[in-house]
C-alpha atoms as a PDB file:
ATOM      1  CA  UNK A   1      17.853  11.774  49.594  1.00  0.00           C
ATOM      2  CA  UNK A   2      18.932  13.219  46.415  1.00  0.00           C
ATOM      3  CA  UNK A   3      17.781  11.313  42.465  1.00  0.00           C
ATOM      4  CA  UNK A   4      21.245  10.572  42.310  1.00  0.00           C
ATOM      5  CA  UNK A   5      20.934   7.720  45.326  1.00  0.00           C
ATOM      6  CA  UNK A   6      17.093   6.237  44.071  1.00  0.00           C
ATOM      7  CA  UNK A   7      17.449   2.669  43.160  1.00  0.00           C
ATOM      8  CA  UNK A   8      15.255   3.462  40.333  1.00  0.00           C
ATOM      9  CA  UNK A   9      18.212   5.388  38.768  1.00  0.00           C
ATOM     10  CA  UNK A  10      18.760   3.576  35.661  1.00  0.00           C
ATOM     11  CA  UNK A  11      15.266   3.366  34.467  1.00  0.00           C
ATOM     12  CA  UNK A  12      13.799   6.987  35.938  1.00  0.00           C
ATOM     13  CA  UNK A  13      15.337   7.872  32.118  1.00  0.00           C
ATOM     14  CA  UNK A  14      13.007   5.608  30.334  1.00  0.00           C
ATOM     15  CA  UNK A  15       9.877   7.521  31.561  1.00  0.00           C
ATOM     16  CA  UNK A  16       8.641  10.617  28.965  1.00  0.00           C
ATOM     17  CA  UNK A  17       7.880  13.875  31.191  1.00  0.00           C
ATOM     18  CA  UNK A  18       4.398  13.544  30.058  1.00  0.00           C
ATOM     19  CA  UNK A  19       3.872  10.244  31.458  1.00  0.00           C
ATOM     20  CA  UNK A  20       5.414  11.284  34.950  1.00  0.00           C
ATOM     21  CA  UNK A  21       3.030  14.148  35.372  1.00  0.00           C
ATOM     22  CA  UNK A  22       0.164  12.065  34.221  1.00  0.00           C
ATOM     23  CA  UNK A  23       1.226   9.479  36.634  1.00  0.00           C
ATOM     24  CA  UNK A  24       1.482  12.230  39.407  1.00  0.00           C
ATOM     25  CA  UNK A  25      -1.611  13.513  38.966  1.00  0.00           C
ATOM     26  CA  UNK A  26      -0.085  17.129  37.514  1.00  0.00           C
ATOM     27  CA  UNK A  27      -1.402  19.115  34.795  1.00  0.00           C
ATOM     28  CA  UNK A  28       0.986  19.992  32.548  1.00  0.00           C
ATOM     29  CA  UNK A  29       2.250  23.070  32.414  1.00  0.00           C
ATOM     30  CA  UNK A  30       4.323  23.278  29.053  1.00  0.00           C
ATOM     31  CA  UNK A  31       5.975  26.749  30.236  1.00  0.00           C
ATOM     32  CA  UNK A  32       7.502  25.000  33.249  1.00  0.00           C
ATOM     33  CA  UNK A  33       9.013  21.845  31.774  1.00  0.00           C
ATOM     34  CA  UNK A  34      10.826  24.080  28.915  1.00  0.00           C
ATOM     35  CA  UNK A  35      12.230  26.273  31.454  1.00  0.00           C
ATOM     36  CA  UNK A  36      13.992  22.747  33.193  1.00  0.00           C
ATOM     37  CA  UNK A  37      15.307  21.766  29.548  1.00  0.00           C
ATOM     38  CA  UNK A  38      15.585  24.579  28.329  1.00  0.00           C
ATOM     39  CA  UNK A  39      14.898  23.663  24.683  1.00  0.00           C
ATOM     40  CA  UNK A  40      11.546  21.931  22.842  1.00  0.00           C
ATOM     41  CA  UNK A  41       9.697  19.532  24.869  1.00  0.00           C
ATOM     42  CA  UNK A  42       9.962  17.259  21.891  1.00  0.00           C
ATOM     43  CA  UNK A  43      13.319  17.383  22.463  1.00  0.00           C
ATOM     44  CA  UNK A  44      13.279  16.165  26.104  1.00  0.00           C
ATOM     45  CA  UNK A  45      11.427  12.971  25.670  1.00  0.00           C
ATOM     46  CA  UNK A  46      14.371  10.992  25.316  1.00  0.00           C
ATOM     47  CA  UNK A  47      16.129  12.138  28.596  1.00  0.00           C
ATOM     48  CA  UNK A  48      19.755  12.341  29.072  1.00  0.00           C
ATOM     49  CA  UNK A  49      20.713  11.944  32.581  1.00  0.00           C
ATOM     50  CA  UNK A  50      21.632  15.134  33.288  1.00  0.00           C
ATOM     51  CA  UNK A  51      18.525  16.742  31.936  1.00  0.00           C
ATOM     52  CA  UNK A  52      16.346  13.966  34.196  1.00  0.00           C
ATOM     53  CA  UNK A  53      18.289  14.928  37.345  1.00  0.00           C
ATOM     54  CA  UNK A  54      17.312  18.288  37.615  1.00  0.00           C
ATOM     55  CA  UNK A  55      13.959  17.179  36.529  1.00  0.00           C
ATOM     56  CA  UNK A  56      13.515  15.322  39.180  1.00  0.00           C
ATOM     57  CA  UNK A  57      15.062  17.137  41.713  1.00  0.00           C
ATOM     58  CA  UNK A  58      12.440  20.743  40.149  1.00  0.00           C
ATOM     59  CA  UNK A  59       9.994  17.377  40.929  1.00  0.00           C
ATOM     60  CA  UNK A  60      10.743  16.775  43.928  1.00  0.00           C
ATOM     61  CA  UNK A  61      10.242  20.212  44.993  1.00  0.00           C
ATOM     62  CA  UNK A  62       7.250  21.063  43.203  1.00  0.00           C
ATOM     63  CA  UNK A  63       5.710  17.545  45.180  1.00  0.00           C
ATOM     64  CA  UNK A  64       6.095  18.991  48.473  1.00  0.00           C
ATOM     65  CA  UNK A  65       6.435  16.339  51.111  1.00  0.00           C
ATOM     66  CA  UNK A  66       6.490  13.721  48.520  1.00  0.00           C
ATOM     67  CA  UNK A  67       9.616  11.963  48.735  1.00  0.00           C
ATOM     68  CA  UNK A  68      11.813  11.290  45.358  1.00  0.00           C
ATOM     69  CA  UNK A  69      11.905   7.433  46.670  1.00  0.00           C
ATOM     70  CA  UNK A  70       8.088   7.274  46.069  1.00  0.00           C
ATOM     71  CA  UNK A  71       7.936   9.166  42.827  1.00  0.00           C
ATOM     72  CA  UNK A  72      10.101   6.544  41.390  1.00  0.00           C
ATOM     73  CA  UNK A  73       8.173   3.803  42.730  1.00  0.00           C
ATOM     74  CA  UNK A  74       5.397   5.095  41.092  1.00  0.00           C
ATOM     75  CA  UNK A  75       7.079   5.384  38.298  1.00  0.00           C
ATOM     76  CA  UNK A  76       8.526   2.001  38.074  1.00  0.00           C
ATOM     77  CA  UNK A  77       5.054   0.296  38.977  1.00  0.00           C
ATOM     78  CA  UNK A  78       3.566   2.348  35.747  1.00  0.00           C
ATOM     79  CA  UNK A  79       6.615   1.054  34.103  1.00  0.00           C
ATOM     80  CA  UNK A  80       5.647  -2.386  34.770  1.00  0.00           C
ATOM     81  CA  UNK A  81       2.061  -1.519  33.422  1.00  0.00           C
ATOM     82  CA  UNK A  82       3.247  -0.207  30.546  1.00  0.00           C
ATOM     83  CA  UNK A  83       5.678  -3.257  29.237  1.00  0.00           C
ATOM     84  CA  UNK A  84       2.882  -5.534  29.809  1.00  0.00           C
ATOM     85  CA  UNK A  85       0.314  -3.354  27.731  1.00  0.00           C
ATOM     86  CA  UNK A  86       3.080  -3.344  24.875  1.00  0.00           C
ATOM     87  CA  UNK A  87       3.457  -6.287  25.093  1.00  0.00           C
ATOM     88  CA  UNK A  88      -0.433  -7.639  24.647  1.00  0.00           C
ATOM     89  CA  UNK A  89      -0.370  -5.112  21.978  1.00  0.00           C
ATOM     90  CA  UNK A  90       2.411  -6.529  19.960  1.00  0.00           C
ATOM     91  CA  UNK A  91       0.619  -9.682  20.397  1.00  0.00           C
ATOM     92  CA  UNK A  92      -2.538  -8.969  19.176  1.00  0.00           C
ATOM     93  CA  UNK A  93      -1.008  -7.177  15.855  1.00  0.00           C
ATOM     94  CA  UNK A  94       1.347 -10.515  15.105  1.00  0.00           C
ATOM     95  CA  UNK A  95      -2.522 -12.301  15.836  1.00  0.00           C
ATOM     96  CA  UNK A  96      -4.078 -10.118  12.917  1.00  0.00           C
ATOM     97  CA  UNK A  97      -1.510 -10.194  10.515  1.00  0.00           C
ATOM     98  CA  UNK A  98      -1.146 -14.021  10.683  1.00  0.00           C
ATOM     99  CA  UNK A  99      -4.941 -13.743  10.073  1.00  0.00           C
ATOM    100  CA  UNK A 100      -4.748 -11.434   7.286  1.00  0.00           C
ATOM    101  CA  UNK A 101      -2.523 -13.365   5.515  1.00  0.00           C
ATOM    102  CA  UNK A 102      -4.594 -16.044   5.866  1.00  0.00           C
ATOM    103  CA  UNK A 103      -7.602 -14.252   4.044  1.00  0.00           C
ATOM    104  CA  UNK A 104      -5.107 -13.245   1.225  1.00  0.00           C
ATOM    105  CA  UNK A 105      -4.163 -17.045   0.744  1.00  0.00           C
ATOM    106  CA  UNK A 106      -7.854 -18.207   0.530  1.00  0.00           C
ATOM    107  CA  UNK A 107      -9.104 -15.091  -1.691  1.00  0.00           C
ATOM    108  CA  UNK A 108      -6.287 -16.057  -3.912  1.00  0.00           C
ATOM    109  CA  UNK A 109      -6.937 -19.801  -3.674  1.00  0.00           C
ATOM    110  CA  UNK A 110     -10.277 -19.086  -4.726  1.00  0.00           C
ATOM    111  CA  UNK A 111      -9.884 -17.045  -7.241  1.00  0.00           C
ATOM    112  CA  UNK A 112      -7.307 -19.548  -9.278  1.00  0.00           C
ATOM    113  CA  UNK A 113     -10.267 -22.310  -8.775  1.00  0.00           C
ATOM    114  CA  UNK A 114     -12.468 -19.590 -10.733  1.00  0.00           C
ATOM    115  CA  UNK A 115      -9.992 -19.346 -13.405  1.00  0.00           C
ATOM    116  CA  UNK A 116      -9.374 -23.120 -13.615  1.00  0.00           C
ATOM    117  CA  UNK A 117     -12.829 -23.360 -14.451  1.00  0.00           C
ATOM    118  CA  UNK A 118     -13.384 -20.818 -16.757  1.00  0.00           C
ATOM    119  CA  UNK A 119      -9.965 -22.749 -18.465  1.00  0.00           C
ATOM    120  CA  UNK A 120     -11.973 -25.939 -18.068  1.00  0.00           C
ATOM    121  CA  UNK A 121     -15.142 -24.746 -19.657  1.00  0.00           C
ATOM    122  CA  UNK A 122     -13.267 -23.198 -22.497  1.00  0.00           C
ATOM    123  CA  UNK A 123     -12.066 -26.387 -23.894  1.00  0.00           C
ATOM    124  CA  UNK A 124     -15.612 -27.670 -24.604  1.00  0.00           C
ATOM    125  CA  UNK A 125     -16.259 -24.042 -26.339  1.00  0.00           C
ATOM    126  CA  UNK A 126     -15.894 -23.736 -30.198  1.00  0.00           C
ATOM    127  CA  UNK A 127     -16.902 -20.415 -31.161  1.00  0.00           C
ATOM    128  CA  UNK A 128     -14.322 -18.308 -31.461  1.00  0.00           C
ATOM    129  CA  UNK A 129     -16.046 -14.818 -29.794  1.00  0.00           C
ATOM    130  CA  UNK A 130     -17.161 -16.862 -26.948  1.00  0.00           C
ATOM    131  CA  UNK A 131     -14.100 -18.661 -26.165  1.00  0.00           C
ATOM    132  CA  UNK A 132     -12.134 -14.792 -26.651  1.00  0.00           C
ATOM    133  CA  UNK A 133     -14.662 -13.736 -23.930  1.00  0.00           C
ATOM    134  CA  UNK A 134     -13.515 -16.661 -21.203  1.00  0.00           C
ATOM    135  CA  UNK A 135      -9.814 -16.148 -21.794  1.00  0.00           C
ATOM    136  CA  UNK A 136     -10.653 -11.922 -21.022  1.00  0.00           C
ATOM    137  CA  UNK A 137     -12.438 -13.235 -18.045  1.00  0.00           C
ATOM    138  CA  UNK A 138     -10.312 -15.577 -16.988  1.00  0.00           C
ATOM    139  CA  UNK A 139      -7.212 -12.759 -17.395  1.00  0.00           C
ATOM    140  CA  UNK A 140      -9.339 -10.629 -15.021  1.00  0.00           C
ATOM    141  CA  UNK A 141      -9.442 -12.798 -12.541  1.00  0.00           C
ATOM    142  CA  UNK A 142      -5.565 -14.159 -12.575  1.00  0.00           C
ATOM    143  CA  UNK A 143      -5.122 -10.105 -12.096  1.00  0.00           C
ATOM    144  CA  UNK A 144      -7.111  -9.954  -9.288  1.00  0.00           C
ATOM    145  CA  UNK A 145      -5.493 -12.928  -7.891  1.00  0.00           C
ATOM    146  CA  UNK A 146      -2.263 -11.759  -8.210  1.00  0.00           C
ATOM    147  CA  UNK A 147      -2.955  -9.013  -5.940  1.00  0.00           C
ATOM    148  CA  UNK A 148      -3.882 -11.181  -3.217  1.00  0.00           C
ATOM    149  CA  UNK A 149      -0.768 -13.282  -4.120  1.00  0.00           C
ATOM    150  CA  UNK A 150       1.836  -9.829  -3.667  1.00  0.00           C
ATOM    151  CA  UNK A 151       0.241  -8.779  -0.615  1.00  0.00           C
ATOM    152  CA  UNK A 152       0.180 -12.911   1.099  1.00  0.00           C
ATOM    153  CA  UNK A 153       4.354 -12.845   0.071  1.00  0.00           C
ATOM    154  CA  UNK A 154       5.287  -8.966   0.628  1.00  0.00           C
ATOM    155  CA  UNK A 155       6.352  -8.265   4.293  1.00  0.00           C
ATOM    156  CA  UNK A 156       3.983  -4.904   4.218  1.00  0.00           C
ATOM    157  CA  UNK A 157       0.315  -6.336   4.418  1.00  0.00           C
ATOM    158  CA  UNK A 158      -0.961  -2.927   3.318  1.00  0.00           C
ATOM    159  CA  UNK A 159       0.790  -2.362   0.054  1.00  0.00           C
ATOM    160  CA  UNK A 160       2.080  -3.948  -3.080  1.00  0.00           C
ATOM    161  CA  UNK A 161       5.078  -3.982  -5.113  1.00  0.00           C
ATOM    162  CA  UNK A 162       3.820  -2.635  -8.049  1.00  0.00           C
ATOM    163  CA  UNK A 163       7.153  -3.207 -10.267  1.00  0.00           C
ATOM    164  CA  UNK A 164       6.627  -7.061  -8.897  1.00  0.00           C
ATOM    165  CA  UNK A 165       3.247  -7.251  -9.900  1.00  0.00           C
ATOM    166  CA  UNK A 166       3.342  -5.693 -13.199  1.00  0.00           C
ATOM    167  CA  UNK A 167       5.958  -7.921 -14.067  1.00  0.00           C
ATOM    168  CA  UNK A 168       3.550 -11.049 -12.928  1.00  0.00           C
ATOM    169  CA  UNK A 169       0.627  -9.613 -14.778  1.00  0.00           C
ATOM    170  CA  UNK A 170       1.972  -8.902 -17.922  1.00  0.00           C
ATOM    171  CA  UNK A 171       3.819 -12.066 -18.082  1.00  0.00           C
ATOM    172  CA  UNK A 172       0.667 -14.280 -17.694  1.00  0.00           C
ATOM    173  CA  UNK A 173      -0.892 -12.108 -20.450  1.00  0.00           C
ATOM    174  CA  UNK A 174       1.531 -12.748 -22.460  1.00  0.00           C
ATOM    175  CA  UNK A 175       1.705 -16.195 -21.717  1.00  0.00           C
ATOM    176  CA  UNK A 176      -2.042 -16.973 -22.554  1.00  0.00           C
ATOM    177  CA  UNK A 177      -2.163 -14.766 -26.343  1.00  0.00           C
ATOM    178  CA  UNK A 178       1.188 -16.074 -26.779  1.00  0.00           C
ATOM    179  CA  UNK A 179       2.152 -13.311 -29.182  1.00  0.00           C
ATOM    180  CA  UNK A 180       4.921 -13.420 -31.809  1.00  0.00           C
ATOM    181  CA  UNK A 181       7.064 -10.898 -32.260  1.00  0.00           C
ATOM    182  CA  UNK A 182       6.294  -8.314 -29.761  1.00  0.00           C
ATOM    183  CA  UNK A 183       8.188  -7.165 -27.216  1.00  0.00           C
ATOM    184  CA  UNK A 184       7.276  -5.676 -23.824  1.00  0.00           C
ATOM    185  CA  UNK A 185       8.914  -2.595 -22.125  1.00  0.00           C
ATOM    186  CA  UNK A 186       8.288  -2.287 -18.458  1.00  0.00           C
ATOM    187  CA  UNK A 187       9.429   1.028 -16.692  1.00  0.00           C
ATOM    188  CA  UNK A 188       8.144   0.667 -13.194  1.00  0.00           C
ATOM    189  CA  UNK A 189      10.596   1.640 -10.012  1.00  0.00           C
ATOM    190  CA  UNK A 190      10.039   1.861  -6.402  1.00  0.00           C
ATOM    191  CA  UNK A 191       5.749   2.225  -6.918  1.00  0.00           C
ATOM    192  CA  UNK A 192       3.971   0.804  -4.187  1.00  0.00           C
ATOM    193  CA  UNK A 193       0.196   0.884  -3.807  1.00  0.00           C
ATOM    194  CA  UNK A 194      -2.752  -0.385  -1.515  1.00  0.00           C
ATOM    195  CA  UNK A 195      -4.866  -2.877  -2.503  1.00  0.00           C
ATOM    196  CA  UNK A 196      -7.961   0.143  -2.867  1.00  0.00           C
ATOM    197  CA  UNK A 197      -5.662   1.512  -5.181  1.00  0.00           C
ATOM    198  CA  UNK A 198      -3.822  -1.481  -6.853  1.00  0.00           C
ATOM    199  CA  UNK A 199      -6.674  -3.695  -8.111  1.00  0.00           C
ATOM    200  CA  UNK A 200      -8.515  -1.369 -10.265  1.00  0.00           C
ATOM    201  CA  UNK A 201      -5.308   0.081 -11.559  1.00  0.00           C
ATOM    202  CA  UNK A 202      -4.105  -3.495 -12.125  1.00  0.00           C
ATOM    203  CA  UNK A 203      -7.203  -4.142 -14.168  1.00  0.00           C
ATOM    204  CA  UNK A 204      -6.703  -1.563 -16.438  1.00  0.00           C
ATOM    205  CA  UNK A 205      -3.109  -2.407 -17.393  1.00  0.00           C
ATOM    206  CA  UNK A 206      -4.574  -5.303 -17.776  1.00  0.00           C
ATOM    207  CA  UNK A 207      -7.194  -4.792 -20.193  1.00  0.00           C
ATOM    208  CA  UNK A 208      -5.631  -2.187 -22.108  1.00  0.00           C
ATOM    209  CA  UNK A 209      -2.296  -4.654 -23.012  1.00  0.00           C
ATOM    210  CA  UNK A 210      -4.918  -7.665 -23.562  1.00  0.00           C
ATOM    211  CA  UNK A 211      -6.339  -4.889 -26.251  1.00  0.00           C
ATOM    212  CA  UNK A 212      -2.871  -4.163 -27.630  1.00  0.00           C
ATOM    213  CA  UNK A 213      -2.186  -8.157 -27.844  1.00  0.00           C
ATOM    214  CA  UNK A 214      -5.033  -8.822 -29.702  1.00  0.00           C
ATOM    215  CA  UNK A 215      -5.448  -5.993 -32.330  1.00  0.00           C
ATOM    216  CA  UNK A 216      -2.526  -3.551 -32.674  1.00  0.00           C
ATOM    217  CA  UNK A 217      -0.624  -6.273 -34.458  1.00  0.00           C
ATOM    218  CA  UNK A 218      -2.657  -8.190 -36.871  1.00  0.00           C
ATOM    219  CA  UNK A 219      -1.312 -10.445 -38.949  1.00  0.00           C
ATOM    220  CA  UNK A 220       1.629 -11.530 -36.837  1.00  0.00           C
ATOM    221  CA  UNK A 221       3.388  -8.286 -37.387  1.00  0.00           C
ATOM    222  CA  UNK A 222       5.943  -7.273 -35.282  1.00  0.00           C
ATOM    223  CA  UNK A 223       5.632  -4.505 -32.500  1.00  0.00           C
ATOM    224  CA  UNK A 224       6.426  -3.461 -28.931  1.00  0.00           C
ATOM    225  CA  UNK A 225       4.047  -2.868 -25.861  1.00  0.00           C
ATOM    226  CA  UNK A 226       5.404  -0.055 -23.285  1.00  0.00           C
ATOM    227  CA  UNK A 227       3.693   0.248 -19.667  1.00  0.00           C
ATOM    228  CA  UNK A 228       5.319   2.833 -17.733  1.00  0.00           C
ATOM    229  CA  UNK A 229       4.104   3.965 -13.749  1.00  0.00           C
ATOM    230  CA  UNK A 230       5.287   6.903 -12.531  1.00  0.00           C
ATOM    231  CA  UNK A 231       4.620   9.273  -9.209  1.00  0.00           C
ATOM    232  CA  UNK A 232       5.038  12.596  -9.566  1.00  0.00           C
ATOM    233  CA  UNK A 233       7.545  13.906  -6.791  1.00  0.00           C
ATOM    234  CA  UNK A 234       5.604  17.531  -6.744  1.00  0.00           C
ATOM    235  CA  UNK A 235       2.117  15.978  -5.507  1.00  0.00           C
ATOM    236  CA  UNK A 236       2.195  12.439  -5.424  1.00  0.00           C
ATOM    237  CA  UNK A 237       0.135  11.701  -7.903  1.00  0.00           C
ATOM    238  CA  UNK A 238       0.182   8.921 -10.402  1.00  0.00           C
ATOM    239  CA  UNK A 239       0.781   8.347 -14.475  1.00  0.00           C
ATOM    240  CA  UNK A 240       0.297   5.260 -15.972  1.00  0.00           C
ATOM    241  CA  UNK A 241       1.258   5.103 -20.004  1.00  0.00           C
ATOM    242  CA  UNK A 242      -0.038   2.225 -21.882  1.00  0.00           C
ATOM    243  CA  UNK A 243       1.712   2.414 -25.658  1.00  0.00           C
ATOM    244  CA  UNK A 244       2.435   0.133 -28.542  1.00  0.00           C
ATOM    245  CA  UNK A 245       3.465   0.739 -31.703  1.00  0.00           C
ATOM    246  CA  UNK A 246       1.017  -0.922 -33.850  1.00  0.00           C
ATOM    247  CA  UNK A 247      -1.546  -0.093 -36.314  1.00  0.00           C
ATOM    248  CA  UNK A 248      -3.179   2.378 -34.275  1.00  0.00           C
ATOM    249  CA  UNK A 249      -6.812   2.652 -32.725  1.00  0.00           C
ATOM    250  CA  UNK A 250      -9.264   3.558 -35.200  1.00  0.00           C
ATOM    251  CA  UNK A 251     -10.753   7.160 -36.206  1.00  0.00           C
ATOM    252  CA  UNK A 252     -14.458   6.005 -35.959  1.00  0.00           C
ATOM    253  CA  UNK A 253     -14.402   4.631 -32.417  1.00  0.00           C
ATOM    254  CA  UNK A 254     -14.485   7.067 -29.218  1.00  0.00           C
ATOM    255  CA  UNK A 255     -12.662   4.836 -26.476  1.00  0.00           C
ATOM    256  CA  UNK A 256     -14.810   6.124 -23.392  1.00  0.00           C
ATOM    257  CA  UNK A 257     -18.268   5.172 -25.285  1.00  0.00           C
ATOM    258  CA  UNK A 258     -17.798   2.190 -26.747  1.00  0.00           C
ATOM    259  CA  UNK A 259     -19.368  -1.347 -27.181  1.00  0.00           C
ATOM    260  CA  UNK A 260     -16.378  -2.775 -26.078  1.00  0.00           C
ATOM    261  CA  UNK A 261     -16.474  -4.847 -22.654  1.00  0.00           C
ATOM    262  CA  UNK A 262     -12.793  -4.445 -22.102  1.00  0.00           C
ATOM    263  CA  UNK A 263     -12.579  -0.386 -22.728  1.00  0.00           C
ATOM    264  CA  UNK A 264     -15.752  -0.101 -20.877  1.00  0.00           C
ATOM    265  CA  UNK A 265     -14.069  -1.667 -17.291  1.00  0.00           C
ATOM    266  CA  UNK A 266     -11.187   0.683 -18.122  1.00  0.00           C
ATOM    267  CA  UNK A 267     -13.849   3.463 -18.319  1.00  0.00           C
ATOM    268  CA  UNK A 268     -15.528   2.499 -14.811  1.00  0.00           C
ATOM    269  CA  UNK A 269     -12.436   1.801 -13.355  1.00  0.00           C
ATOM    270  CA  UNK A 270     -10.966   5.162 -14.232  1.00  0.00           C
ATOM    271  CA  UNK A 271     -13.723   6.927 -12.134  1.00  0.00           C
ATOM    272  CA  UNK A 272     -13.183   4.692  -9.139  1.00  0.00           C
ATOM    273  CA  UNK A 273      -9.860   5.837  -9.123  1.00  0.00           C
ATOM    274  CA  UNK A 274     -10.911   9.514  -9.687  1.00  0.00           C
ATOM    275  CA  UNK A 275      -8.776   9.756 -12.070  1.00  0.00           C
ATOM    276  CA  UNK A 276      -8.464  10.945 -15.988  1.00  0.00           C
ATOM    277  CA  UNK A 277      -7.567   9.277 -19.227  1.00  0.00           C
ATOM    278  CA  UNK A 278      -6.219  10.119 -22.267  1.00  0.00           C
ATOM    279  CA  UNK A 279      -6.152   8.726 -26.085  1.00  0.00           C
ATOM    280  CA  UNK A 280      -3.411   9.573 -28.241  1.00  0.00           C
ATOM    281  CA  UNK A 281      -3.250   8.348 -31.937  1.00  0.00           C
ATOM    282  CA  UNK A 282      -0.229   9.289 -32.809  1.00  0.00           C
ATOM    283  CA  UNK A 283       2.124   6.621 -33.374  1.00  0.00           C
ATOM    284  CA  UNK A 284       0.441   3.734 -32.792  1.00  0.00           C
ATOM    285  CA  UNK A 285      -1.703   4.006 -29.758  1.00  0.00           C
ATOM    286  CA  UNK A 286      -1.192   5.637 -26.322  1.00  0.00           C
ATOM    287  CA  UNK A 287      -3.395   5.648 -23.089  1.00  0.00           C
ATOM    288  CA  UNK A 288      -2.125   7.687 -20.303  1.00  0.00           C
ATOM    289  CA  UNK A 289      -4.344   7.783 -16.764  1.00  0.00           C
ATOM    290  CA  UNK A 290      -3.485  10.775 -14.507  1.00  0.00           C
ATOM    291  CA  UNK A 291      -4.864   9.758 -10.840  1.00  0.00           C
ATOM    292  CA  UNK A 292      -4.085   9.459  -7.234  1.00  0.00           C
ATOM    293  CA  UNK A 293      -3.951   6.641  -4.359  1.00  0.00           C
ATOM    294  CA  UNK A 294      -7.524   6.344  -3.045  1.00  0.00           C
ATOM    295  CA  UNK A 295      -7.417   6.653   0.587  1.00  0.00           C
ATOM    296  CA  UNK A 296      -9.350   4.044   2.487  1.00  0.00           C
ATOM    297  CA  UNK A 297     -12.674   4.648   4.519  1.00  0.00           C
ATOM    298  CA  UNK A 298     -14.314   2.642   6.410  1.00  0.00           C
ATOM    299  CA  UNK A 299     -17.116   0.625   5.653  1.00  0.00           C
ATOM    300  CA  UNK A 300     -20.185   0.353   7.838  1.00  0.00           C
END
């Protein structure tokens, strides 16, 4: 009895050659199954039907005494196996990603109840320094929370949108200093991070605009704020350019040692991204951080 007349005819092609000598109990011998095909295994995995004919038939030969009927049976038993493993699989992923969306929605939950009461404690706060101290706080957190708020909505569980979030970030910041007179330039296209990756580089964005909000333009003068992400097609990795056009950041003061909260956490967060920044005091004031997506390890 020839392939050709197996009742397993139509789904001997779904098996890979690897699998069937596996199944069989053969070693694999590279050498032979590219003289059958004839071309790259790789390229054989995907069988035509002529290509699995005379595989089966060299098969049948090389099993001596084992009839073709019984190699497909085999085969269609470990098919069998197979869909039902895939199929627990699939199962178990839609599980965990219902679940991890679930943890996104509750760390972002709980981190708008920590800004709500930072907001709420603010009210009853009258000195000026200590109530500019909640609202950075309280900006550091809605950052944060965005995050969790991109990755809960996005379809990909494992990265974020950064054109999306940007947007979303600066917005709020802008929002709570409620600036007059300054614009806001965004060039951000097709950037997508982790969240390893994404959070610290959303906090500095964050606190270096907060810094342009609140001193580049005293006065109420007029001004714009750039951010611009970019990946470098050669390597992959990252620039982020911070800018505005305002009064400029002073002589005296050295931006990585510095008494300032804010430019300290973009300090720190600049070596957890391995990464490199620079100051430029040219026209007004430019920050640009060179660095690449942190690859995750796992945590014992």
């Amino acid at each position: 009895m020839s392939v050709e007349e197996g009742n397993g005819k139509r789904r001997i092609w779904e098996f890979q050659p690897f699998t069937i000598c596996r199944i069989l109990g053969l070693s694999f011998d590279e050498g032979w199954l590219k003289r059958i095909f004839k071309t790259r295994i790789s390229a054989a995995i995907h069988m035509k039907e002529h290509l699995a004919l005379r595989f089966y038939n060299e098969l049948s030969r090389k099993l001596s005494g084992c009839k073709v009927e019984e190699i497909i049976k085999q085969l269609e038993i470990a098919l069998e196996s197979n869909k039902k493993a895939e199929e627990q699989i699939e199962k178990s992923l839609n599980e965990k990603e219902v679940l991890l969306r679930e943890v996104h929605h509750r760390v972002k939950n709980n981190l708008q109840i920590i800004s709500s009461l930072l907001r709420l404690q603010s009210r009853r706060i009258e000195d000026k320094q200590a109530l500019e101290m909640f609202k950075d706080t309280q900006n550091r957190v809605k950052s944060m929370a965005l995050i969790h708020d991109r990755l809960y909505q996005s379809k990909d569980l494992a990265i974020i949108d950064f054109a999306v979030y940007i947007n979303g970030l600066t917005g709020n910041l802008f929002r709570s200093y409620n600036p007059k007179g300054i614009k806001l330039d965004i060039e951000v296209k097709d950037i997508f991070l982790d969240i390893n990756t994404g959070v610290p580089c959303g906090l500095i964005i964050s606190e270096l605009v907060s810094n342009s909000l609140k001193h580049a333009f005293p006065g109420g003068k007029n001004g714009k704020i750039q951010v611009g992400l970019y990946k470098l097609p050669k390597d992959g990795d990252f620039t982020l350019i911070v800018s505005d056009n305002g009064v400029g950041f002073p002589e005296c003061l050295d931006s990585q040692n510095t008494e300032s909260l804010g430019l300290q956490l973009v300090t720190a967060l600049v070596e957890q991204l391995d990464g490199t920044i620079e100051l430029d005091r040219g026209e007004g004031t430019s920050f640009t951080l060179k660095f690449k997506e942190l690859k995750y390890e796992a945590r014992m």
